[in-house]
Protein backbone atom coordinates (compact mmCIF):
# COMPACT_ATOMS: atom_id res chain seq x y z
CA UNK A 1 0.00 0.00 0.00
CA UNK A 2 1.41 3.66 -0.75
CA UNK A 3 2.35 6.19 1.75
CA UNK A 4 2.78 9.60 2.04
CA UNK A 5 6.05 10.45 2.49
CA UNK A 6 7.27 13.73 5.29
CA UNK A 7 9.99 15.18 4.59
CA UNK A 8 11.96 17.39 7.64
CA UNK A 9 14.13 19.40 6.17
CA UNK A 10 16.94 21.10 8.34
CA UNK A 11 19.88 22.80 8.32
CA UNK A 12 21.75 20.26 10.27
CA UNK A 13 25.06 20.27 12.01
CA UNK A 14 28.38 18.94 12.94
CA UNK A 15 27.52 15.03 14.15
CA UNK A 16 31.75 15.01 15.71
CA UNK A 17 34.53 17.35 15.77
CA UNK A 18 35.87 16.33 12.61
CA UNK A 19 32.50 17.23 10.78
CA UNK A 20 32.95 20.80 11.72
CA UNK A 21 35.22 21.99 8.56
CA UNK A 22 33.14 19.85 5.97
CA UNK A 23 30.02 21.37 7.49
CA UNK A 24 31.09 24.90 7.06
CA UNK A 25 32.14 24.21 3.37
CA UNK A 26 29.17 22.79 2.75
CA UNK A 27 27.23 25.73 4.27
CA UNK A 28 29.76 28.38 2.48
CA UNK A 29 29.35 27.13 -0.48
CA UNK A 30 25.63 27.43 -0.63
CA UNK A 31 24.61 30.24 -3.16
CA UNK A 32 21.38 30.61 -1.37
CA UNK A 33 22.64 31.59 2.03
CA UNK A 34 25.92 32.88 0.76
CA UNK A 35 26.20 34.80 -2.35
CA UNK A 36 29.75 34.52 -3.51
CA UNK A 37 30.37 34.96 -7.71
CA UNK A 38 29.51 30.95 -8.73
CA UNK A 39 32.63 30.77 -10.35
CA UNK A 40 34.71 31.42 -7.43
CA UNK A 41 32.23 30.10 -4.73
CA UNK A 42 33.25 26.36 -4.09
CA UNK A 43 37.35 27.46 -3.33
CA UNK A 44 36.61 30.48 -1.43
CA UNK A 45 34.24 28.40 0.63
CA UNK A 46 37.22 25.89 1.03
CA UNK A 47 39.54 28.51 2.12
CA UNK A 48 36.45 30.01 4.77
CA UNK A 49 35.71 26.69 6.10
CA UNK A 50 39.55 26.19 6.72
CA UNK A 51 40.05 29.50 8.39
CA UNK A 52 36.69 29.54 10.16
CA UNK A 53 37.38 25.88 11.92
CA UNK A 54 39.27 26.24 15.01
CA UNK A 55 37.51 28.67 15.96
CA UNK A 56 33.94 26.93 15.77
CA UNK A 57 35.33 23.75 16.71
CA UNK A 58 36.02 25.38 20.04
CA UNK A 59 32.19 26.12 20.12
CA UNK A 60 31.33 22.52 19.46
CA UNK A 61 34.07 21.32 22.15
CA UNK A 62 32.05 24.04 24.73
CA UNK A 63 29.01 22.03 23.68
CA UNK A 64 30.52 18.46 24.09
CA UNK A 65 31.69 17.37 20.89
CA UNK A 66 28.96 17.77 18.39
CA UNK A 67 25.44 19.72 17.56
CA UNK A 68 22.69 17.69 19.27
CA UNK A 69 20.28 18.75 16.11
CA UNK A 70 20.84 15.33 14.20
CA UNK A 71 18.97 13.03 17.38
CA UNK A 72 16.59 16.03 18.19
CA UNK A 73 15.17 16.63 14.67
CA UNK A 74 15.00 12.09 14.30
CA UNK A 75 13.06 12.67 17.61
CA UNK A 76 10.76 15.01 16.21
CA UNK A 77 10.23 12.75 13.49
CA UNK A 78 9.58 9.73 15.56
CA UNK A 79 7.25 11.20 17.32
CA UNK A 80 5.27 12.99 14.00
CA UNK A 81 5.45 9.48 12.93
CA UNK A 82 3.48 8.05 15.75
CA UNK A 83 1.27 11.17 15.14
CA UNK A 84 0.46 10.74 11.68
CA UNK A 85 0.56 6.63 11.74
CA UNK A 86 0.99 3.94 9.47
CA UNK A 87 -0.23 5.55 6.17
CA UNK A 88 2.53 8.31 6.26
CA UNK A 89 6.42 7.46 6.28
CA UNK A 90 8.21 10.52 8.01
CA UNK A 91 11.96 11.19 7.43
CA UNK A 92 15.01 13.94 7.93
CA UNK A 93 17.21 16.10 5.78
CA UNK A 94 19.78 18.14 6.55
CA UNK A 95 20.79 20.57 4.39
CA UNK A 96 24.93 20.67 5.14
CA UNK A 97 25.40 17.30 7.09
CA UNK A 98 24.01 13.89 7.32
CA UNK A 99 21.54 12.91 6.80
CA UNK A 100 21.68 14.59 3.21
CA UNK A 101 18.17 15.12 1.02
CA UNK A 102 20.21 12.14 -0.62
CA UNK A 103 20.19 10.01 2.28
CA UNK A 104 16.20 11.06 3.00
CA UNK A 105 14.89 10.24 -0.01
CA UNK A 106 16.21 6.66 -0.44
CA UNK A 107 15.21 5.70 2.84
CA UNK A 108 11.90 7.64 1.66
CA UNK A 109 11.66 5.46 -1.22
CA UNK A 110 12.55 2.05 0.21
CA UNK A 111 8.34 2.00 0.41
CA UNK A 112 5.77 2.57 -2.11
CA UNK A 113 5.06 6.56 -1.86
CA UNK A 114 2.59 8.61 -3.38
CA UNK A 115 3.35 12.27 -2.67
CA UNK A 116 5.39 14.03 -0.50
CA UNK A 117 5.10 16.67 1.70
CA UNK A 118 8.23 19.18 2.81
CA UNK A 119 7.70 20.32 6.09
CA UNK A 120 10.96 23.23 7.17
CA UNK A 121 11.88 23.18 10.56
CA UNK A 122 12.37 26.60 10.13
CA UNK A 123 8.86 28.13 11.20
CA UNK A 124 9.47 31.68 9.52
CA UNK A 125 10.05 31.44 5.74
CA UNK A 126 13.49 32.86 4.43
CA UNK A 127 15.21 32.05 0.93
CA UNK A 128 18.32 31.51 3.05
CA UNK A 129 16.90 28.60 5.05
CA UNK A 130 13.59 27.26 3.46
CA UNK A 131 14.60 28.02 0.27
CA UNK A 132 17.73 26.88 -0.01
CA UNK A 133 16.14 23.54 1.43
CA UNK A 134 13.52 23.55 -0.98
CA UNK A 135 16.19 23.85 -3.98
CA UNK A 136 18.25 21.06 -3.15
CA UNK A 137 15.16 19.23 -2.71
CA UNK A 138 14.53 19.90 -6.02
CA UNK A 139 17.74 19.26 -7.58
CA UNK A 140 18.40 15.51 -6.38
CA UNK A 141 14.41 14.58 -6.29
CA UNK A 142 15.30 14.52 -10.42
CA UNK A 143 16.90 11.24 -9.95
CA UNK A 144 13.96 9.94 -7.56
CA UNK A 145 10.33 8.32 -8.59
CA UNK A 146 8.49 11.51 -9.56
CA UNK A 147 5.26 11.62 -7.30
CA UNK A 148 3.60 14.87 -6.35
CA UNK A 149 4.90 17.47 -3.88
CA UNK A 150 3.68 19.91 -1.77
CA UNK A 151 5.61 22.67 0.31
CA UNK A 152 4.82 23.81 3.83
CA UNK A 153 6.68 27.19 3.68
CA UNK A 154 6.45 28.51 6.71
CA UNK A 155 4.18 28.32 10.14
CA UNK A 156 5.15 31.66 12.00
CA UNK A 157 1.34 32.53 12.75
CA UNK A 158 -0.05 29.05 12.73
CA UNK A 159 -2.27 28.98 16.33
CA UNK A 160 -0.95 25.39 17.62
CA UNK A 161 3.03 26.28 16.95
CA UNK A 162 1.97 29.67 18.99
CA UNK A 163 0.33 27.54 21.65
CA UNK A 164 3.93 25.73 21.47
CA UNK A 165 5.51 28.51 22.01
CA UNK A 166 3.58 29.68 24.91
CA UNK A 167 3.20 26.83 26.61
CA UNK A 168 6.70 26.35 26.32
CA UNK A 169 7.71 29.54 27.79
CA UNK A 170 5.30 29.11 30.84
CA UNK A 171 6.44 25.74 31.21
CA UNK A 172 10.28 26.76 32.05
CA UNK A 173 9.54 30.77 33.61
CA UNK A 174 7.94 30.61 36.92
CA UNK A 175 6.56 34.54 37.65
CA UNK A 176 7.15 35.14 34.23
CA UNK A 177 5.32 38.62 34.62
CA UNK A 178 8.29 39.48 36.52
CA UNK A 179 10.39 38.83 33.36
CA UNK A 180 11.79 41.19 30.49
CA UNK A 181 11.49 38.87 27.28
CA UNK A 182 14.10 39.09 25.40
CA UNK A 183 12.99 37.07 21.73
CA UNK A 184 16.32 36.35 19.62
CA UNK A 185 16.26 35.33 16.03
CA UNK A 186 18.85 34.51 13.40
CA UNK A 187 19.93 37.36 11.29
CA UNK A 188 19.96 37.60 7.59
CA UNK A 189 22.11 40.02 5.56
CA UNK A 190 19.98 43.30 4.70
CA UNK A 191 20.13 43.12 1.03
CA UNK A 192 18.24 39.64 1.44
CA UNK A 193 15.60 41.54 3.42
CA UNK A 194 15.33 44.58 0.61
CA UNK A 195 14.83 41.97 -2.12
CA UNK A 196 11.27 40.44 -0.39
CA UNK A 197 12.38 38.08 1.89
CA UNK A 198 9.52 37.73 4.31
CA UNK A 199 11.80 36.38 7.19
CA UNK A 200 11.66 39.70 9.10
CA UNK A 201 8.11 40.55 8.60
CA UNK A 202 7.16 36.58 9.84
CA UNK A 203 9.14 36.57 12.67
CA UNK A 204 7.97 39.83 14.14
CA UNK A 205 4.41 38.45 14.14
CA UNK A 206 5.63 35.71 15.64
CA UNK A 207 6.52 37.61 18.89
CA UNK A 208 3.42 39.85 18.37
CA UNK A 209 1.13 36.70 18.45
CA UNK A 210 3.34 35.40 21.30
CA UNK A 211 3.15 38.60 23.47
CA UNK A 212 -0.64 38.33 23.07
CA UNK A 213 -0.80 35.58 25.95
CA UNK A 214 1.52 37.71 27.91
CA UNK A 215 -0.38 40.93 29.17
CA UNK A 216 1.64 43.49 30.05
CA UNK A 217 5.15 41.92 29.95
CA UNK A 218 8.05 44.47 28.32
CA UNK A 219 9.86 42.69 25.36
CA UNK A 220 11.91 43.18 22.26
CA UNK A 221 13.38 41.41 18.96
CA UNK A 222 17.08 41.07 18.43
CA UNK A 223 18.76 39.38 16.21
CA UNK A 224 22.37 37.02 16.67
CA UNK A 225 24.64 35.11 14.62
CA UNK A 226 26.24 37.48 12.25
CA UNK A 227 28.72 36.83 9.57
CA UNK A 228 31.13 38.52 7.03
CA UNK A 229 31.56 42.25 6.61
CA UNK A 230 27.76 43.16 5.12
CA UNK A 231 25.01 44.88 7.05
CA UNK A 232 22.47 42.75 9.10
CA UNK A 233 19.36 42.74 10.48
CA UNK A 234 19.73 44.88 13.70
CA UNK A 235 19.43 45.11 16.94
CA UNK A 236 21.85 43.01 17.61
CA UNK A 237 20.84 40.61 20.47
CA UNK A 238 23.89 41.03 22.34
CA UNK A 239 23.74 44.60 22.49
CA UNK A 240 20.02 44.68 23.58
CA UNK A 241 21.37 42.77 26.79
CA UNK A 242 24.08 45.44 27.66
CA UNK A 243 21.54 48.63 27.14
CA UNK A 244 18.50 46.37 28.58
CA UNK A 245 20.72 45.72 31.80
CA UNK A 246 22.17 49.06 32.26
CA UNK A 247 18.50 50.25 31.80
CA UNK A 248 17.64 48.85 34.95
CA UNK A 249 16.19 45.46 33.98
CA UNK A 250 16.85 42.48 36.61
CA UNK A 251 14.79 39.65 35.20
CA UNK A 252 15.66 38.76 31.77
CA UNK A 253 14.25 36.10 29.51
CA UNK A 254 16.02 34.92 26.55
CA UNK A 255 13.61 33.57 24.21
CA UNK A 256 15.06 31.80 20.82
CA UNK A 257 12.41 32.68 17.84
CA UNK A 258 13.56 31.02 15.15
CA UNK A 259 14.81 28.19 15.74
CA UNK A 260 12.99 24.84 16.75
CA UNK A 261 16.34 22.18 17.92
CA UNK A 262 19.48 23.32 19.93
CA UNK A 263 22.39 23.54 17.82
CA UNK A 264 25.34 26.75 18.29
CA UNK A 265 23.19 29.09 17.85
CA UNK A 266 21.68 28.40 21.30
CA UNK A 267 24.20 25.68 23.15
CA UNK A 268 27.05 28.18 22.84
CA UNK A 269 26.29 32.09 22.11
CA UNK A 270 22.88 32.25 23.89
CA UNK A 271 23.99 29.88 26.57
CA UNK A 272 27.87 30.83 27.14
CA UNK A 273 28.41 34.17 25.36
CA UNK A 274 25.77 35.77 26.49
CA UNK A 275 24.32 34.48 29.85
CA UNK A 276 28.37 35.33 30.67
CA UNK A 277 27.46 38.85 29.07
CA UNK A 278 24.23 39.19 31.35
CA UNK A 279 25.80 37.98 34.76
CA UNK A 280 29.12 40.14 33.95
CA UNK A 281 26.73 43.63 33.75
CA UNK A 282 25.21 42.25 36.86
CA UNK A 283 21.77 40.17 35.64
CA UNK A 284 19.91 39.19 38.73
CA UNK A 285 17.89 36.32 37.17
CA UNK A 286 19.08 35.25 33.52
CA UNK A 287 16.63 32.13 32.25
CA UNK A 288 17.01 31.09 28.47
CA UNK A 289 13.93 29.20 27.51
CA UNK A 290 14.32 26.15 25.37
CA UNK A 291 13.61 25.67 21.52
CA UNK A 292 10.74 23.56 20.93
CA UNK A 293 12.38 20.24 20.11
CA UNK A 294 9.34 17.38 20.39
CA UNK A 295 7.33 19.44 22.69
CA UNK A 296 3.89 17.61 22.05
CA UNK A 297 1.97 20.55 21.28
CA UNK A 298 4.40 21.36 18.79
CA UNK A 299 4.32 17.89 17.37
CA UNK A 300 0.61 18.22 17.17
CA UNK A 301 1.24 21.36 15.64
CA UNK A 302 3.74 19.76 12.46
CA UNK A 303 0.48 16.52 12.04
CA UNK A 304 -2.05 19.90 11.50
CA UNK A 305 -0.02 21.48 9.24
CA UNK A 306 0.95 17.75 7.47
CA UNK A 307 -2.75 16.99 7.03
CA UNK A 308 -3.95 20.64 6.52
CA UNK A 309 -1.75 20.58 3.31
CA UNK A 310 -3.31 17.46 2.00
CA UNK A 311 -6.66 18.43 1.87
């Protein structure tokens, strides 16, 4: 009997500490996130990846050896599989480590499937993320049984992953009216912004939705994880910590937006740069809340929008 295959797609990350340097030439030399002349692209992203290692393998060494984001996003899969049951097979790619769109699709087609659905773990759309996954989705499906295929392209406003998110919060910030919360989001170059990426626009009413179960708590946007010498999406999260704290703010809550596993991002700058930023300017309570990972509401969330897009 045909199924209907899922397809996660991530960004993935280092699975040791000898993945890091493939990993960043794999992500370098993505056109889609970084735009570097195609000619040149693949040896400049050698020579990046090579410079760019030591110094992110330290991050991954902070973090114990690897990003966790491989097991979390095959957890969240396991668990949309019991979800969705028997008629639906429900596997992971990564965009710039194992397992590769390669790697999903022939486990995806060691069973009779129908159509497939691509469902981002990225929950606000952006050509850098999304997009990019969406294209090299497209490129190697070529070689694959052609069924039909439908996108997901992004969830930033869907109610049950804003329940998620609530929930979530509540779950790990007792007295959370006492809290300043402090939503951080992966940057994107400007220029990406200025050409109609929606990325900014979705993740703002993300927190807007979010703030709407949270009466009269003071918050704010910033935005982390910048790279290279062009301008980015501002404020810059780390900054928004120093003028927050020297404001007069004692409870902060450190709220990660865009992202849905822990990888870097979170494990190392939100949890070691800048916690050690808050408590150095004198924080009095510093709590990051955790991403989503296979919070059931947000795996209820990922069947809604599975089956939504079906119908």
């Amino acid at each position: 009997m045909s199924k209907i295959g899922v397809v996660l797609l991530s960004m993935g990350g280092p699975d040791s500490l000898s993945a890091v340097e493939p990993f960043l030439y794999n992500l370098f030399s993505d056109h889609d996130i970084i735009e570097i002349p195609r000619l040149i692209q693949k040896p400049v992203a050698r020579l990046i990846a090579k410079l760019r290692a030591e110094k992110t393998r330290h991050y991954y060494e902070a973090m114990g050896g690897k990003s966790p984001q491989r097991e979390q996003t095959q957890r969240q899969a396991q668990a949309l599989q019991e979800l969705l049951g028997e008629n639906f097979k429900v596997v992971v790619a990564m965009r710039y480590w194992h397992p590769f769109t390669q790697e999903a699709l022939k486990e995806l087609f060691t069973e009779s499937i129908s159509k497939i659905v691509l469902l981002p773990m990225y929950p606000q759309y952006s050509k850098t993320t999304t997009g990019s996954s969406f294209n090299e989705f497209e490129r190697v499906f070529k070689s694959f049984p052609q069924v039909p295929v439908i996108k997901i392209r992004s969830y930033h406003n869907h109610p049950a992953y804003i329940r998620a998110m609530v929930e979530n919060i509540k779950e790990h910030l007792q007295s959370w009216e006492s809290y300043f919360f402090l939503f951080t989001a992966h940057s994107l170059p400007v220029q990406v912004i200025k050409r109609g990426d929606p990325y900014k626009d979705q993740t703002e009413e993300t927190v807007k939705l979010i703030m709407e179960h949270f009466p009269g708590v003071s918050y704010a946007l910033g935005y982390q994880s910048k790279i290279g010498p062009v301008k980015w999406l501002e404020p810059f999260t780390d900054t928004l910590i120093e003028e927050l704290i020297k404001s007069g703010v004692k409870r902060l809550a450190l709220i990660p937006v865009s992202f849905v596993c822990e990888h870097s991002e979170t494990l190392y700058e939100l949890d070691i740069v800048y916690r050690g930023l808050a408590e150095s300017l004198g924080v009095e309570s510093f709590v990051r809340i955790p991403t989503l990972k296979d919070h059931p509401v947000f795996i209820e969330a990922l069947k809604e929008l599975v089956i939504s897009s079906l119908q």
